[in-house]
C-alpha atoms as a PDB file:
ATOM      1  CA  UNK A   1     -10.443   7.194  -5.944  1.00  0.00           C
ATOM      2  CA  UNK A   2      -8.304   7.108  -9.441  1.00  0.00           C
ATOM      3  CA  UNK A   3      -5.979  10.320  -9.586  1.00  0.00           C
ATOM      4  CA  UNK A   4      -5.789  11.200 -12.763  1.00  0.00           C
ATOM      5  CA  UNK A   5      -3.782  14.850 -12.540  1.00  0.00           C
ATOM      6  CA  UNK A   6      -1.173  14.673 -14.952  1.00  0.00           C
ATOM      7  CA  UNK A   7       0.837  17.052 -12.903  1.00  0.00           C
ATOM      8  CA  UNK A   8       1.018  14.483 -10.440  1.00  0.00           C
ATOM      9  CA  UNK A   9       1.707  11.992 -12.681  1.00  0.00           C
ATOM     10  CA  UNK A  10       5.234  13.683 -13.776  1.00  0.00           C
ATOM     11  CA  UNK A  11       5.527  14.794 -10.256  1.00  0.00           C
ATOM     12  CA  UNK A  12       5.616  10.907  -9.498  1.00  0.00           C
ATOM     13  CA  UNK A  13       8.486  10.144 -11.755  1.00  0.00           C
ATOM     14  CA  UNK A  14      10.644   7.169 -10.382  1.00  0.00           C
ATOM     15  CA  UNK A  15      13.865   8.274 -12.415  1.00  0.00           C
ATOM     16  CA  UNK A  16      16.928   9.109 -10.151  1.00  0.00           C
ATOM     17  CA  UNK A  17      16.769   6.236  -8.111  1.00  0.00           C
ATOM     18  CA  UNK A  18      20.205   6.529  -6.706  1.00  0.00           C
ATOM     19  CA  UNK A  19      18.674   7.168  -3.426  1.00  0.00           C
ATOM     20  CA  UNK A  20      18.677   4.769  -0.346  1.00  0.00           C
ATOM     21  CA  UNK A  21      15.973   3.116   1.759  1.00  0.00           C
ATOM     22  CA  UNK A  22      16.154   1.452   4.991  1.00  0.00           C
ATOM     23  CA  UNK A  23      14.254  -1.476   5.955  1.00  0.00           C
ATOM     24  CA  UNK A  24      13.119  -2.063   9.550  1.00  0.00           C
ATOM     25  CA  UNK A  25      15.516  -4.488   9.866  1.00  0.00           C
ATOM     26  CA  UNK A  26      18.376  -1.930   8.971  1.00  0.00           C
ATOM     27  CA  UNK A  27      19.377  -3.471   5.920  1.00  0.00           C
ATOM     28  CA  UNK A  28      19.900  -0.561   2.419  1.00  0.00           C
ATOM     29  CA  UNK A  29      18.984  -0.609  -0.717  1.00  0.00           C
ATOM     30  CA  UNK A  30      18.724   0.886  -3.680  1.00  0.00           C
ATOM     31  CA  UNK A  31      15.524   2.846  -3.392  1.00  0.00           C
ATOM     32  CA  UNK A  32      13.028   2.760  -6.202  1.00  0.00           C
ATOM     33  CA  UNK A  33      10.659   5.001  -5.295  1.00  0.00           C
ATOM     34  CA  UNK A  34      11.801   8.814  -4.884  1.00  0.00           C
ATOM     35  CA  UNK A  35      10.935  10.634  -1.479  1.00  0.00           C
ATOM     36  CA  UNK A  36       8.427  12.535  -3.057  1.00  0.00           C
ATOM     37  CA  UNK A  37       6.444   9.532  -4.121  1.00  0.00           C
ATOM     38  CA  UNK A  38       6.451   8.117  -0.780  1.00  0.00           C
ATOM     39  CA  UNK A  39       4.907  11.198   0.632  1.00  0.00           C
ATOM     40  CA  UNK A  40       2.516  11.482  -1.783  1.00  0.00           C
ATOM     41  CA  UNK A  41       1.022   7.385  -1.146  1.00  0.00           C
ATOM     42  CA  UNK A  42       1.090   8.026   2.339  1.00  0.00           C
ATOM     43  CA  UNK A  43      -0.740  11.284   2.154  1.00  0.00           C
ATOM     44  CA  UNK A  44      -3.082   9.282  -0.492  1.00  0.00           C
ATOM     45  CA  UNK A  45      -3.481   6.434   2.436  1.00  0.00           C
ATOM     46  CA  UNK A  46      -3.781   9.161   5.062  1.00  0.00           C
ATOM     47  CA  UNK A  47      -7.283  10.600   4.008  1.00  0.00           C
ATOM     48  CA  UNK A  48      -8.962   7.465   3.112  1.00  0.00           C
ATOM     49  CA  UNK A  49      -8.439   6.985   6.893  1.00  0.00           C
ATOM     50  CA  UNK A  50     -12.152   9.237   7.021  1.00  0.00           C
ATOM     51  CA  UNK A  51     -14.027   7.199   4.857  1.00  0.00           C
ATOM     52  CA  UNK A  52     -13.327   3.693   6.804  1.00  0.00           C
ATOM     53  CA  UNK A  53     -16.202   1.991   7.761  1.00  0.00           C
ATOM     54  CA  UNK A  54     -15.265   0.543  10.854  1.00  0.00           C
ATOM     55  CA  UNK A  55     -18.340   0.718  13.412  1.00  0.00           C
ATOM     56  CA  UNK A  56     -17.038  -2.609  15.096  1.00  0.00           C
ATOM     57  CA  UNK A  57     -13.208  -2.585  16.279  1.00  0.00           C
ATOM     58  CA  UNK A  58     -13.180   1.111  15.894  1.00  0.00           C
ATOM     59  CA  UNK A  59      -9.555   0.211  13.503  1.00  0.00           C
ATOM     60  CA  UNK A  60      -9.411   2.796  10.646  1.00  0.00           C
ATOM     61  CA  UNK A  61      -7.311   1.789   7.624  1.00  0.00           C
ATOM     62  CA  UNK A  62      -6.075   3.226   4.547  1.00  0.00           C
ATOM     63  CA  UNK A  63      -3.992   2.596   1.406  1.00  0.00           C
ATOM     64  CA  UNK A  64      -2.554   4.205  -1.855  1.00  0.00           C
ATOM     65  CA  UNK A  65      -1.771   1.747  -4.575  1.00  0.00           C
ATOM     66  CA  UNK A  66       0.699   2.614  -7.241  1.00  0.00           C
ATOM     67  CA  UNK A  67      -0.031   1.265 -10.519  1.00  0.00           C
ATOM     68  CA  UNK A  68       3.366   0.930 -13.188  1.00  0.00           C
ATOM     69  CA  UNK A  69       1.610   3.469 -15.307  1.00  0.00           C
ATOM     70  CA  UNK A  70       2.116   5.888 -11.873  1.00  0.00           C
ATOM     71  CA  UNK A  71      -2.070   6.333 -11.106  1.00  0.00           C
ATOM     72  CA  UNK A  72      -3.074   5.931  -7.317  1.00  0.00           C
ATOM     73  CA  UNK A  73      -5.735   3.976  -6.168  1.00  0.00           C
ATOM     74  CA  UNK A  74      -6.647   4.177  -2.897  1.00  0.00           C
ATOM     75  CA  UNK A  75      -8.850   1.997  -0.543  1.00  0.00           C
ATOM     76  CA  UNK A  76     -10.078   2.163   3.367  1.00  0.00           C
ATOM     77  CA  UNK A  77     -10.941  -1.110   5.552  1.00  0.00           C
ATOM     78  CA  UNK A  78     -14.890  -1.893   5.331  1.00  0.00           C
ATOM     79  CA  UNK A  79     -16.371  -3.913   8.330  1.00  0.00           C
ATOM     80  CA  UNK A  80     -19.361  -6.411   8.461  1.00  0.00           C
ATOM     81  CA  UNK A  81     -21.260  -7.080  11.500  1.00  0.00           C
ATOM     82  CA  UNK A  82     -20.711 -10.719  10.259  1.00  0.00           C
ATOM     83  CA  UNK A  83     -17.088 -10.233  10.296  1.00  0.00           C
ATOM     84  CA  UNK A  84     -16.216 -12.801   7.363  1.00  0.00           C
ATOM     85  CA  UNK A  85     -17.752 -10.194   4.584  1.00  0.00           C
ATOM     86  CA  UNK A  86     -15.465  -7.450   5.924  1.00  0.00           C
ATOM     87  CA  UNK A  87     -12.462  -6.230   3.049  1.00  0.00           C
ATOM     88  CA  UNK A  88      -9.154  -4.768   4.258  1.00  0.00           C
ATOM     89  CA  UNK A  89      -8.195  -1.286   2.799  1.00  0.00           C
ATOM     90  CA  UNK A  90      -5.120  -2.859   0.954  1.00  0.00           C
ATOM     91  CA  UNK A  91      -7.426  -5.674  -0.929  1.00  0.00           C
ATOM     92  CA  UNK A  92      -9.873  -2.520  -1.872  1.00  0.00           C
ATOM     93  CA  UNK A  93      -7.693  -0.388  -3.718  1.00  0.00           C
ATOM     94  CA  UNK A  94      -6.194  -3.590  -5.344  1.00  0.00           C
ATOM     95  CA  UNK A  95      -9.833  -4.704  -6.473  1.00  0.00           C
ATOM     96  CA  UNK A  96     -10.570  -0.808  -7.886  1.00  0.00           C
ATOM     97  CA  UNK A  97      -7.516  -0.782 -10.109  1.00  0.00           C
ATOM     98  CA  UNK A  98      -7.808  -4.410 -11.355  1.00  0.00           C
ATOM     99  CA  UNK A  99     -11.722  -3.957 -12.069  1.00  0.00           C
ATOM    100  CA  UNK A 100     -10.524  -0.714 -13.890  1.00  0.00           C
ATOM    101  CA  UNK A 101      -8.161  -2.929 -16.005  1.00  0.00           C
ATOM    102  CA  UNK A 102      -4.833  -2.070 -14.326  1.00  0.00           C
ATOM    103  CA  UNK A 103      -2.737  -5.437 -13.176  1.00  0.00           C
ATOM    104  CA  UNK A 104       0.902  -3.994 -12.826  1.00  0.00           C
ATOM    105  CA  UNK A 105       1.768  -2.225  -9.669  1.00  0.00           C
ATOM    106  CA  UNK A 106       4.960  -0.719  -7.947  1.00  0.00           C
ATOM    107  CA  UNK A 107       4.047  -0.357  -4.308  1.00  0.00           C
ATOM    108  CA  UNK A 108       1.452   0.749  -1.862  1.00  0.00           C
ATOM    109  CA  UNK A 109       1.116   2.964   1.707  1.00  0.00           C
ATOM    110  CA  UNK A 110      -0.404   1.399   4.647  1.00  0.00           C
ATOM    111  CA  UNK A 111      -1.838   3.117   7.479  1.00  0.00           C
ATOM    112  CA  UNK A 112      -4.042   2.490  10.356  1.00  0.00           C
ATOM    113  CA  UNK A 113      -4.957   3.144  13.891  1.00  0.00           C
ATOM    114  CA  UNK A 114      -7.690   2.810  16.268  1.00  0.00           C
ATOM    115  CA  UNK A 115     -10.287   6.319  15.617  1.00  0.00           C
ATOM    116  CA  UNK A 116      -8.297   7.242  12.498  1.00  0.00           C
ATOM    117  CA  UNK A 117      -5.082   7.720  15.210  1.00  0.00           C
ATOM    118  CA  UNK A 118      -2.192   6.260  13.701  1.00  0.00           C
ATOM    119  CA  UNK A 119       0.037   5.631  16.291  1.00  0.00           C
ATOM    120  CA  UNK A 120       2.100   2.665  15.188  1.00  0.00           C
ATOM    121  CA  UNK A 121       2.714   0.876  11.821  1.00  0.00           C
ATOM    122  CA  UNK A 122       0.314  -0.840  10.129  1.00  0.00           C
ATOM    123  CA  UNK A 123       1.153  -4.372   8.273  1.00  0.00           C
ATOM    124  CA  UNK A 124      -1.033  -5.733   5.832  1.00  0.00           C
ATOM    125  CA  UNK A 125      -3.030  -9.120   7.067  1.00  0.00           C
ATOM    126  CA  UNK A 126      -2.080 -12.232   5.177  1.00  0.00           C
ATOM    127  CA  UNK A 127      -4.796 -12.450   3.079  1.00  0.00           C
ATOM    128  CA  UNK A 128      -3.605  -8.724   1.758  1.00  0.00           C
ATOM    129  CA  UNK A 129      -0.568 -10.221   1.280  1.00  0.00           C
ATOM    130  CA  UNK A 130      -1.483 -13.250  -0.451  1.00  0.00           C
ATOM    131  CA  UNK A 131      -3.737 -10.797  -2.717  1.00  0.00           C
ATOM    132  CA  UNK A 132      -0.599  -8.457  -3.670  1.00  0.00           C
ATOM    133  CA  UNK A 133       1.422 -11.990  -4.513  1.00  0.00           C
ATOM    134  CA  UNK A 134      -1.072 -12.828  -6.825  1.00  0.00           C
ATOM    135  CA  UNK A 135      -0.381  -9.798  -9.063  1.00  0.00           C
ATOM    136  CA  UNK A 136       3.040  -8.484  -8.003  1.00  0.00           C
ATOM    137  CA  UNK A 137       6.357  -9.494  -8.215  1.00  0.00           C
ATOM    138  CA  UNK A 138       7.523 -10.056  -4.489  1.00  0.00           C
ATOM    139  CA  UNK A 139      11.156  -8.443  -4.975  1.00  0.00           C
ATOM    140  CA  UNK A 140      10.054  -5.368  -6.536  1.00  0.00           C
ATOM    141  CA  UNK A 141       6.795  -4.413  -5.120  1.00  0.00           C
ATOM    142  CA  UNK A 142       7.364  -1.846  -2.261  1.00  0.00           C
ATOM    143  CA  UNK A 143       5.008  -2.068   0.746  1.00  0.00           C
ATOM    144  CA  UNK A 144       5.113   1.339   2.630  1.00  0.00           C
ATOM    145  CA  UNK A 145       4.729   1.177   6.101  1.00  0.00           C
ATOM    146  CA  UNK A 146       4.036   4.728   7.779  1.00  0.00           C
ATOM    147  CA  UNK A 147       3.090   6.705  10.788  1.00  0.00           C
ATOM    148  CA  UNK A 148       3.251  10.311   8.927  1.00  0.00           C
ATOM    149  CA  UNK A 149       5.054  11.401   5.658  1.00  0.00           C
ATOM    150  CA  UNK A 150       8.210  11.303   7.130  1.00  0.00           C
ATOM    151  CA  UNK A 151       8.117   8.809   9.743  1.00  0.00           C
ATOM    152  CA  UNK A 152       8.032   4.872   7.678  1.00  0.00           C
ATOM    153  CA  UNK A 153       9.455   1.954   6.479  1.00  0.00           C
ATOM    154  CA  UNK A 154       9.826   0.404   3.718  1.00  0.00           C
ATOM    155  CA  UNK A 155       9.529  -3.088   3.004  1.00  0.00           C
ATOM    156  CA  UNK A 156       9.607  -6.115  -0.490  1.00  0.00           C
ATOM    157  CA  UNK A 157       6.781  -8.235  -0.461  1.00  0.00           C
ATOM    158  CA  UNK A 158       9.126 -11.047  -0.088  1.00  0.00           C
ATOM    159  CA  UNK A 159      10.260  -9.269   2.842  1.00  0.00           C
ATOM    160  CA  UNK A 160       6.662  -9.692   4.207  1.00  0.00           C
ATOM    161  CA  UNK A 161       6.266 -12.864   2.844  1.00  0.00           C
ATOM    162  CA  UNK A 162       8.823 -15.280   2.992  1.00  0.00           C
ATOM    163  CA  UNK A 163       8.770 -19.346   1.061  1.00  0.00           C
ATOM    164  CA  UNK A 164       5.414 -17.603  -0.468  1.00  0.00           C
ATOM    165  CA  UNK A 165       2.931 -19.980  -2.386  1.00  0.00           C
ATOM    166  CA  UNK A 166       1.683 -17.977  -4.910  1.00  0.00           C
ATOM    167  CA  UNK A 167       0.865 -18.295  -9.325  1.00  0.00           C
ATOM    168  CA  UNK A 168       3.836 -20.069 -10.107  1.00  0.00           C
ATOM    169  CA  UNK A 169       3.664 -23.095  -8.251  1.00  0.00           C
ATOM    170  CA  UNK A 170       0.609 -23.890 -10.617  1.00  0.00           C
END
């Protein structure tokens, strides 16, 4: 679902980014997304984690995708009993904002566990990935990788997805 509260909107701001991140693999950098903005994604990600549909592996996955003009759309993992028709939270929140005209993001929250118990982090699949290269620049496109508000990591898409093939090669 769109959030359109414009007091969420300036509470969102991404100035001050003089603050540092840590990726998994311990390396800093300048962080472009302010603590509070992180929170609020993963929070976002965190309750579509009720509205999965996922009767078959029991996996429960949600996402909040930040568009440059600092709305959230959010998405949960829909299964299939056929398996191949089944669409990944990350690729669902991508398709809302794109079919609602938006094709400029800044980064997204990932989580997922089995029952809605998120216990670990949760990567996007490849096919997620290969979805975000398609309309995001891999070095500044955040993918937020979380286990609460406070407990995640944050990673580039070209951190996720190294010698990528993706629009410009065509």
């Amino acid at each position: 679902m769109e959030n359109e509260n414009n007091s969420d909107k300036n509470e969102l701001s991404l100035k001050n980014s003089d603050m540092l991140i840590k990726n998994a693999g311990g390396e800093k950098r300048i962080r472009l997304l302010k603590e509070n903005v992180c929170r609020k994604l993963i929070s976002e990600a965190i309750q579509c984690l009720k509205y999965s549909y996922s009767p078959y592996s029991g996996f429960q996955v949600g996402a909040a995708l930040l568009t440059k003009d600092m709305r959230i759309y959010t998405g949960c993992n829909v299964e299939n009993a056929s398996y191949t028709p089944a669409s990944c939270a990350e690729r669902n929140a991508f398709f809302k904002a794109i079919s609602d005209g938006k094709k400029e993001f800044q980064a997204i929250a990932i989580v997922g566990g089995k029952n809605g118990i998120i216990r670990n982090y949760c990567p996007p699949c490849g096919v997620c990935r290969q979805v975000m290269l398609e309309f995001c620049d891999p070095d500044n496109f955040y993918i937020i990788l979380a286990r609460s508000e406070t407990d995640y990591w944050i990673y580039t898409l070209s951190d996720l997805m190294p010698a990528a093939f993706g629009p410009d090669f065509l």
